[in-house]
N, C-alpha and C. Protein backbone atom coordinates (compact mmCIF):
# COMPACT_ATOMS: atom_id res chain seq x y z
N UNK A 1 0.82 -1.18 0.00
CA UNK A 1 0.00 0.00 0.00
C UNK A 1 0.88 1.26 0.00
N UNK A 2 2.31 1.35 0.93
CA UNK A 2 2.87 2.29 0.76
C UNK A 2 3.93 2.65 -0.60
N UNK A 3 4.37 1.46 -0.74
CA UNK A 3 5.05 1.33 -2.35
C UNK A 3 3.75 2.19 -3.47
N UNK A 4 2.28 1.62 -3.26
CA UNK A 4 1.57 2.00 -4.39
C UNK A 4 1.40 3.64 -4.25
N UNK A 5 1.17 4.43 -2.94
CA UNK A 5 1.13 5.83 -2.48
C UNK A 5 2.53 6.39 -2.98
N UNK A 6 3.72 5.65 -3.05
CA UNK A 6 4.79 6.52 -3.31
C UNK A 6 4.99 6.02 -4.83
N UNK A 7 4.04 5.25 -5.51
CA UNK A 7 4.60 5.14 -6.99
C UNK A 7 3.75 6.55 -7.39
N UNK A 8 2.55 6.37 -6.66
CA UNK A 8 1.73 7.61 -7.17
C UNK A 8 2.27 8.79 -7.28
N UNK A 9 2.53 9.13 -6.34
CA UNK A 9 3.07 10.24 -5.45
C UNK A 9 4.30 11.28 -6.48
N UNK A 10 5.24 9.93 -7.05
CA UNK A 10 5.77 10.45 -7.89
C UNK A 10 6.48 10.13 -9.51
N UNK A 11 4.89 9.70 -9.50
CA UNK A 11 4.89 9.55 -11.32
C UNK A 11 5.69 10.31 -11.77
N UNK A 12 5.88 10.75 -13.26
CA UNK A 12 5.94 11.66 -13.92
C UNK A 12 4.19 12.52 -14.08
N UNK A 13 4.42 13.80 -14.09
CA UNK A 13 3.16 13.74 -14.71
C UNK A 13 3.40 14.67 -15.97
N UNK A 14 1.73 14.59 -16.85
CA UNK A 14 2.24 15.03 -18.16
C UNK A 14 2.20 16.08 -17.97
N UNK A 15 3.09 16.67 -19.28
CA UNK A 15 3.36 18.43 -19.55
C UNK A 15 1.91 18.90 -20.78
N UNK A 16 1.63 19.81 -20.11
CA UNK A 16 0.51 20.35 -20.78
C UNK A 16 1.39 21.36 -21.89
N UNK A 17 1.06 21.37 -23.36
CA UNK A 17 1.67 21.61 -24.59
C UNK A 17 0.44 22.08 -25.45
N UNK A 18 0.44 22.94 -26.19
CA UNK A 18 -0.39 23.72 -27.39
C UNK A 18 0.06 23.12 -28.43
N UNK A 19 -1.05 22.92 -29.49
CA UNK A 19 -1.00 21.85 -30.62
C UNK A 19 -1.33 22.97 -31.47
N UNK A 20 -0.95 22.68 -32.43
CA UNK A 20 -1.70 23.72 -33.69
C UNK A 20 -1.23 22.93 -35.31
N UNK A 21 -2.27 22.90 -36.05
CA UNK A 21 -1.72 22.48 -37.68
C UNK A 21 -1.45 23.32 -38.47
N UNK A 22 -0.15 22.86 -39.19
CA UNK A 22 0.46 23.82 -40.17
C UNK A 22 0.15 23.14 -41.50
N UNK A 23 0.28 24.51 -42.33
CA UNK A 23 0.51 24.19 -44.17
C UNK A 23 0.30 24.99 -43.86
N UNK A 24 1.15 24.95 -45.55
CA UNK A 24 2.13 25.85 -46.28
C UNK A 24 1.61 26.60 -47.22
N UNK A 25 1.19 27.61 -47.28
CA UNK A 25 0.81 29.08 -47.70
C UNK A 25 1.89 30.26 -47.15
N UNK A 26 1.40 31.62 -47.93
CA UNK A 26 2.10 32.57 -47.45
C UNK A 26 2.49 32.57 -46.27
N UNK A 27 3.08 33.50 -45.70
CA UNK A 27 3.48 34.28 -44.28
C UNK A 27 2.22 35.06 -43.73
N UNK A 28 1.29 35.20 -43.05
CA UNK A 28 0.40 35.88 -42.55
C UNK A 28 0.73 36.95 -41.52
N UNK A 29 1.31 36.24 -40.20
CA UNK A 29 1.55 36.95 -39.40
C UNK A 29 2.97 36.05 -38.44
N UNK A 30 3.72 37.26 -37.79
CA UNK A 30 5.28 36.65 -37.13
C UNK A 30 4.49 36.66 -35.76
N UNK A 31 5.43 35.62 -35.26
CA UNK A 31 5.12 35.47 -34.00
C UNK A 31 6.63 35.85 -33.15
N UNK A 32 7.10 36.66 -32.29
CA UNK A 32 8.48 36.87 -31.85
C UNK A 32 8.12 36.54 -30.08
N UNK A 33 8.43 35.33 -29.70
CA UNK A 33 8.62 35.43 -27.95
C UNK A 33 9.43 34.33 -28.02
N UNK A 34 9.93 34.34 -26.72
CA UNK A 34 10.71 33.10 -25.90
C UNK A 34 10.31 32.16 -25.38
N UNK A 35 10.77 30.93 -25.56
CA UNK A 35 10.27 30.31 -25.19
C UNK A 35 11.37 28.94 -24.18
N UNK A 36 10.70 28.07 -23.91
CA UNK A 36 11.67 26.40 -23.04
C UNK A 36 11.27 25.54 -23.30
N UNK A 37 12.32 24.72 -23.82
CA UNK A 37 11.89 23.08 -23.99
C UNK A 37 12.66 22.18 -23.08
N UNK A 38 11.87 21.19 -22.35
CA UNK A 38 12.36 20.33 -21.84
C UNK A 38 13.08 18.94 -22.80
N UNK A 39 14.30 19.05 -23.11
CA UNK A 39 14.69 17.62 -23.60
C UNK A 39 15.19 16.75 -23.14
N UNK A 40 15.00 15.99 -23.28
CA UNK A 40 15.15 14.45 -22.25
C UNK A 40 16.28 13.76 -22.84
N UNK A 41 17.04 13.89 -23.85
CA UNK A 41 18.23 13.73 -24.67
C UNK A 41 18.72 14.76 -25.68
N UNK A 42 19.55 15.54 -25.21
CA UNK A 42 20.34 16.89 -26.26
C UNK A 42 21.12 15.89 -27.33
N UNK A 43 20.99 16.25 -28.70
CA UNK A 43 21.83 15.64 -29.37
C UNK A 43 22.92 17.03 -30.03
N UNK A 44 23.70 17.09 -30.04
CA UNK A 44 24.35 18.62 -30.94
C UNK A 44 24.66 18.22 -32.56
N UNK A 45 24.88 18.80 -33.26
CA UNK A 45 25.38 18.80 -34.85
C UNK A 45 25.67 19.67 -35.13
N UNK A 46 27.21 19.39 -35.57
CA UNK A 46 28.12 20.68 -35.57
C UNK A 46 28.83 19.99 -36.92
N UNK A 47 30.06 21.39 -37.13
CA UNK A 47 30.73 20.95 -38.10
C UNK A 47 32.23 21.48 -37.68
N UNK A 48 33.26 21.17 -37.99
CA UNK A 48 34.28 22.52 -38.08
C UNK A 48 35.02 23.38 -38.77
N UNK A 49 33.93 23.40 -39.76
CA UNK A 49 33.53 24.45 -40.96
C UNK A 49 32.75 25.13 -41.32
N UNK A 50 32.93 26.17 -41.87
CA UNK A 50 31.72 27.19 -42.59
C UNK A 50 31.39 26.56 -43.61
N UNK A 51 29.63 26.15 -43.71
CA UNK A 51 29.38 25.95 -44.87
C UNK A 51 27.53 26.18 -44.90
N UNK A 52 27.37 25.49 -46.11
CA UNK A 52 25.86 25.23 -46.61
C UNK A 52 25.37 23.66 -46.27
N UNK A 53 24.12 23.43 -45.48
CA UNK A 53 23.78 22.53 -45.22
C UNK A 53 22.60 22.32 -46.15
N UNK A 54 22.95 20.97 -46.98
CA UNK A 54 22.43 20.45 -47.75
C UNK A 54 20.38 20.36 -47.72
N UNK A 55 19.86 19.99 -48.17
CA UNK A 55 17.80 19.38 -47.63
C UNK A 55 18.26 18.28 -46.73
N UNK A 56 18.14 18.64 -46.00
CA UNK A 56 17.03 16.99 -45.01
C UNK A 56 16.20 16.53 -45.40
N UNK A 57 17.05 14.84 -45.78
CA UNK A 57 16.12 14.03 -46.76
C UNK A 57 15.49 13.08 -45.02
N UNK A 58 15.70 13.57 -43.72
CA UNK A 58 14.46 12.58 -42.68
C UNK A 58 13.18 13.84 -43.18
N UNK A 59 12.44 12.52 -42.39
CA UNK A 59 11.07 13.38 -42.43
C UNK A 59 10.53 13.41 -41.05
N UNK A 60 10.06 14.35 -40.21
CA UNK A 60 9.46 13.61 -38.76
C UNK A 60 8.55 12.64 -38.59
N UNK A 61 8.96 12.03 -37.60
CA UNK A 61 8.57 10.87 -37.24
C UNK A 61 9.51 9.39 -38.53
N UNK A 62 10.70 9.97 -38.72
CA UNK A 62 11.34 8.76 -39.53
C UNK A 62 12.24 8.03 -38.44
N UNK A 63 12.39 7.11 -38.44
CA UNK A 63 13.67 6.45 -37.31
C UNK A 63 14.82 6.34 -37.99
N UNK A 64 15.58 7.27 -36.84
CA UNK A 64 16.90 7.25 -36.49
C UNK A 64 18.13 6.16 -36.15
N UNK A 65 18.94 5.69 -36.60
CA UNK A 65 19.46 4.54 -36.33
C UNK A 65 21.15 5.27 -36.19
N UNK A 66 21.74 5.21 -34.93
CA UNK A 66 22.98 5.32 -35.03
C UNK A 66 24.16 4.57 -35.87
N UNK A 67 24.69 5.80 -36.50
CA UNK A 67 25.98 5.35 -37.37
C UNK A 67 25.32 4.93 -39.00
N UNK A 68 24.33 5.17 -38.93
CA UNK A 68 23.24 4.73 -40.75
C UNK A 68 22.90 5.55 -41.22
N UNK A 69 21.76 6.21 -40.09
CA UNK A 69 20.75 7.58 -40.77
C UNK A 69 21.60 8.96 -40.49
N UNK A 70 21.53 9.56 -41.99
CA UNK A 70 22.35 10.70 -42.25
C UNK A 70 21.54 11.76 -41.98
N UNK A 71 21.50 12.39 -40.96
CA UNK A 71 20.34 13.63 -40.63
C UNK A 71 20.80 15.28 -41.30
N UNK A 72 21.86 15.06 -41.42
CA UNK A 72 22.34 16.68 -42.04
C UNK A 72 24.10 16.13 -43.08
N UNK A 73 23.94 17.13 -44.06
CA UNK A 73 24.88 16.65 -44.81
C UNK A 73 25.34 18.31 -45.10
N UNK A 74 26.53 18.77 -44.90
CA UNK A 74 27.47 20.24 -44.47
C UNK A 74 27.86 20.15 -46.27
N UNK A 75 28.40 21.00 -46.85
CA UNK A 75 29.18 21.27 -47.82
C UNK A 75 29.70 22.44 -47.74
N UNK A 76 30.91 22.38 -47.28
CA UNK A 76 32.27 23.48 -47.07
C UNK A 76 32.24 24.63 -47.78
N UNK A 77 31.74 25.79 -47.61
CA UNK A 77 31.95 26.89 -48.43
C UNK A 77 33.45 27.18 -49.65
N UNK A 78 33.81 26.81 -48.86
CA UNK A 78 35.54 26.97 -49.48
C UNK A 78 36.36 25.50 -49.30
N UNK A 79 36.23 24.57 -49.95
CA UNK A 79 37.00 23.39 -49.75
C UNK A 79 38.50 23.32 -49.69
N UNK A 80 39.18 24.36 -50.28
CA UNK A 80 40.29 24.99 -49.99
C UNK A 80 40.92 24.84 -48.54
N UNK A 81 40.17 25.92 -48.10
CA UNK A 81 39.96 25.58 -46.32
C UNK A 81 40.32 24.90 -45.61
N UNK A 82 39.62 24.11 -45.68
CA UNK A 82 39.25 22.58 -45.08
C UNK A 82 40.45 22.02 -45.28
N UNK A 83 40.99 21.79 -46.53
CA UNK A 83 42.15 21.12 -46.70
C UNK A 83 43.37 22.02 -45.64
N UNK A 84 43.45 23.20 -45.94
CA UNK A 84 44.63 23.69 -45.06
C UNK A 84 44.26 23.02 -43.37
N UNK A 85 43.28 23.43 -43.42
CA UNK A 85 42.66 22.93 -41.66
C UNK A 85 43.55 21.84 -41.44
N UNK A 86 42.58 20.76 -42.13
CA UNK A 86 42.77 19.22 -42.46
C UNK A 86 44.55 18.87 -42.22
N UNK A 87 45.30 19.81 -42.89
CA UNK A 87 46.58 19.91 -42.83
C UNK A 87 47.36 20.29 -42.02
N UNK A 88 46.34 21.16 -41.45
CA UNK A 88 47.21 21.62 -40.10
C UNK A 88 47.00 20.84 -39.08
N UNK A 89 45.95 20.28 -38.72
CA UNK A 89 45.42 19.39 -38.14
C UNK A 89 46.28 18.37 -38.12
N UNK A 90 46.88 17.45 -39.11
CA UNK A 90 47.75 16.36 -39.33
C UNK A 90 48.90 17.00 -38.79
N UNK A 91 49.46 17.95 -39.13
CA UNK A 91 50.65 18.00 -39.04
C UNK A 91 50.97 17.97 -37.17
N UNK A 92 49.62 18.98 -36.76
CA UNK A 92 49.69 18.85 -35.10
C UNK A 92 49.63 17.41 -34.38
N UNK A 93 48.95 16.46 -35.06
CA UNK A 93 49.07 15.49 -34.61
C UNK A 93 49.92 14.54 -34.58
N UNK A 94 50.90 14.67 -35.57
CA UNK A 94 52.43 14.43 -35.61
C UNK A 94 53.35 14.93 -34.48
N UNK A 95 53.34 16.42 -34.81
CA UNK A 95 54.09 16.86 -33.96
C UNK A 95 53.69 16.32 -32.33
N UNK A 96 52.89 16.37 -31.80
CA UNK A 96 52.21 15.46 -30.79
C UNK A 96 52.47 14.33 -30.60
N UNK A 97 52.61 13.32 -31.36
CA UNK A 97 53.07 12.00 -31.86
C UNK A 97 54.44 11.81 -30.96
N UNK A 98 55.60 12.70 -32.10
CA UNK A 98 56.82 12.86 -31.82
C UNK A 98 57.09 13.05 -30.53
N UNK A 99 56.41 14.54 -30.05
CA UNK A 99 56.78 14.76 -28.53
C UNK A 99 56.52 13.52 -27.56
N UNK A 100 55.40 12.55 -27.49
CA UNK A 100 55.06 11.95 -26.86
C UNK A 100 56.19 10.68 -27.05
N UNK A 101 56.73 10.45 -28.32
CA UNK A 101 57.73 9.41 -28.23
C UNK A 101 59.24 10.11 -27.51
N UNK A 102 59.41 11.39 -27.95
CA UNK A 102 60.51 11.88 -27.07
C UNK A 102 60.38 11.75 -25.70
N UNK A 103 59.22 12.02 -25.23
CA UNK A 103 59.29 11.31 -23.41
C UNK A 103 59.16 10.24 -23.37
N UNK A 104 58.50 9.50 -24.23
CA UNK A 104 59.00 7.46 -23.82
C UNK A 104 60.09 7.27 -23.73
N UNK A 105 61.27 7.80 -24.56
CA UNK A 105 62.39 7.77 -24.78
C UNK A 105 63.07 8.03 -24.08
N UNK A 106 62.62 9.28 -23.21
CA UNK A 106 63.28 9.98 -21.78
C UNK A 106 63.16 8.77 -20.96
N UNK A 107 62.01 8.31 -20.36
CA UNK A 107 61.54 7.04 -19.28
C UNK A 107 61.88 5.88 -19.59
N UNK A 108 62.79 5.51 -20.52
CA UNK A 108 63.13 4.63 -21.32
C UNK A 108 64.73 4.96 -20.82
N UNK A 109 65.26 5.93 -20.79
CA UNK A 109 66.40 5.80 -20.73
C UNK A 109 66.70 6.05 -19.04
N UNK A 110 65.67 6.82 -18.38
CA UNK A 110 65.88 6.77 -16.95
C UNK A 110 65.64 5.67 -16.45
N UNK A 111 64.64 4.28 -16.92
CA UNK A 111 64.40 3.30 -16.48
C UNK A 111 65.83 2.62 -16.37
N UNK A 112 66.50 2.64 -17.53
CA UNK A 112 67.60 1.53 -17.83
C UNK A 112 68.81 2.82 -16.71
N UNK A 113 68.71 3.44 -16.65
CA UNK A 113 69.85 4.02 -16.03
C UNK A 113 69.97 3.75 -13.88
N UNK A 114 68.39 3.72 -13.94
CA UNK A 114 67.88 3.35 -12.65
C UNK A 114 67.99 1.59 -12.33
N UNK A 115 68.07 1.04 -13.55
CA UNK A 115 68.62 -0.51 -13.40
C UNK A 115 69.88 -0.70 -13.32
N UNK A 116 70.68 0.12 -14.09
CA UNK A 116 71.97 -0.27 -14.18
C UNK A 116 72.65 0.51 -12.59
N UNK A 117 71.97 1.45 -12.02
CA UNK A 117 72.30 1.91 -10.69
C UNK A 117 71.85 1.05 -9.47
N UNK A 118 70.85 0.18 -9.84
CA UNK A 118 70.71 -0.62 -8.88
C UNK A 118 71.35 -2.28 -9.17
N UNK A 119 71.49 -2.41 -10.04
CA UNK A 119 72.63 -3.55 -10.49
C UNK A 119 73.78 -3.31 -9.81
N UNK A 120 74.37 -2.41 -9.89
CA UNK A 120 75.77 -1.37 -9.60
C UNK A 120 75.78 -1.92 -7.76
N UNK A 121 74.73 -0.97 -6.88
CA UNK A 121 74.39 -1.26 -5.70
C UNK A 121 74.28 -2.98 -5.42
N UNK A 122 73.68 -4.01 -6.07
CA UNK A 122 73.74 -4.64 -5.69
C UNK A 122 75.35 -5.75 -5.52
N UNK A 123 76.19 -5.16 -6.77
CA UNK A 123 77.34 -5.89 -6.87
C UNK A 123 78.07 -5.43 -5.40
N UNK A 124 78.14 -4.11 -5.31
CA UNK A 124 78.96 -3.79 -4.28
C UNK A 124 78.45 -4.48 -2.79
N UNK A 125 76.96 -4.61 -2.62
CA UNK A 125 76.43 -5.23 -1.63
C UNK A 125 76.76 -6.85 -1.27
N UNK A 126 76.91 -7.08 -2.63
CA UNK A 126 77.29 -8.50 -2.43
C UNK A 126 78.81 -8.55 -2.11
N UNK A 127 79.73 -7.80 -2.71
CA UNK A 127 80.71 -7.53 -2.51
C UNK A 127 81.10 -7.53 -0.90
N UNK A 128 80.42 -6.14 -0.22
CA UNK A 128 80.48 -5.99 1.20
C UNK A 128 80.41 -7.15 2.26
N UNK A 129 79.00 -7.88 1.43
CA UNK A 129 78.91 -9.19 2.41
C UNK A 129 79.84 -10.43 2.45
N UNK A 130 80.27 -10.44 1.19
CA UNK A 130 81.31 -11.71 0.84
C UNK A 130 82.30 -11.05 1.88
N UNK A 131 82.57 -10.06 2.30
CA UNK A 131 83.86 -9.41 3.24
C UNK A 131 83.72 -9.52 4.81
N UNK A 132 81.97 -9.31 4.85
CA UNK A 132 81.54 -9.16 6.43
C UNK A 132 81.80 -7.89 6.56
N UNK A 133 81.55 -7.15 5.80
CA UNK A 133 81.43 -5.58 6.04
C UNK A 133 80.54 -5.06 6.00
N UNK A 134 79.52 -5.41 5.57
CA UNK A 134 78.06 -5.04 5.96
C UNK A 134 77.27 -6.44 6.68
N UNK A 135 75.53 -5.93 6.81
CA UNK A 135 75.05 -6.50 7.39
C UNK A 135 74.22 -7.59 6.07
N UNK A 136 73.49 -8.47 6.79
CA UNK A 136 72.57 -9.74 5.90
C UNK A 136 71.54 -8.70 5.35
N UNK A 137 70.69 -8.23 6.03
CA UNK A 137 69.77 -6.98 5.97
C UNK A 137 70.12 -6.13 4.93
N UNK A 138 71.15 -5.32 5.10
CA UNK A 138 71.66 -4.21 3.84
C UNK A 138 71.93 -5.15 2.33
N UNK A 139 72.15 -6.55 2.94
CA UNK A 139 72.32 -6.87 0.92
C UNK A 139 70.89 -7.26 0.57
N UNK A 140 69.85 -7.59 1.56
CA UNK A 140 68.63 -8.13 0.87
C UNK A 140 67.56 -6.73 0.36
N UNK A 141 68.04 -6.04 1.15
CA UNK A 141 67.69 -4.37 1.17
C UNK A 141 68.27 -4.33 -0.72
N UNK A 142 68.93 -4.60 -1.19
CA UNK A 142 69.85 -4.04 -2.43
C UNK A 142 69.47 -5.48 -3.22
N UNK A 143 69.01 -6.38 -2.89
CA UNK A 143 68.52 -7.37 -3.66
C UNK A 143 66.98 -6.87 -4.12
């Protein structure tokens, strides 16, 4: 009984919305105010170019299928452009590339330098102990 009071309690309830039918005749009269929509999933469509967006061949109420249905199709004002972009774009991602292998390369060479310093430590440790100049402790410490 209390599960059914608190399903009630907090349904959703519906949003009251103004309907009206359109066709297509002249312009009669503008309508200019502000308004809010609640969306329950934002989708964005963008480009990162200036251009002309082609007809929208959906129609409402057509289904949408991710990665299939083509909802907007851009054509680059200046395709020119694009290519320099496109180019600059590559080339940054190279250069990016590179830098990122120049620090593997760094950690790559501090790794092996940090082995060969603890290789180093351990010879002398073993060294010490074969003498009885250090302790059991200090060579397992360096092992």
């Amino acid at each position: 009984m209390i599960g059914g009071a608190l399903t009630t309690a907090f349904w959703p309830r519906p949003t009251m919305v103004d309907l009206g039918e359109v066709t297509r005749g002249p312009m009669m009269v503008t309508i200019d105010e502000e308004g809010r929509t609640r969306v329950a999933e934002a989708y964005i469509l963008s480009t990162p170019v200036a251009g002309r967006l082609k007809r929208v061949q959906v129609d409402p109420g057509d289904p949408v299928v991710r990665g299939e249905t083509v909802v907007a199709h851009m054509l680059p004002t200046n395709p020119a452009a694009l290519d320099v972009r496109t180019r600059e774009q590559a080339l940054a991602a190279v250069q990016a590339a590179e830098a990122a292998r120049r620090v593997a390369r760094a950690d790559l060479n501090a790794a092996i330098a940090n082995r060969d310093l603890a290789e180093t430590e351990l010879d002398r440790a073993e060294q010490l102990a074969a003498r009885q100049i250090t302790s059991q402790a200090a060579l397992d410490r360096a092992r």
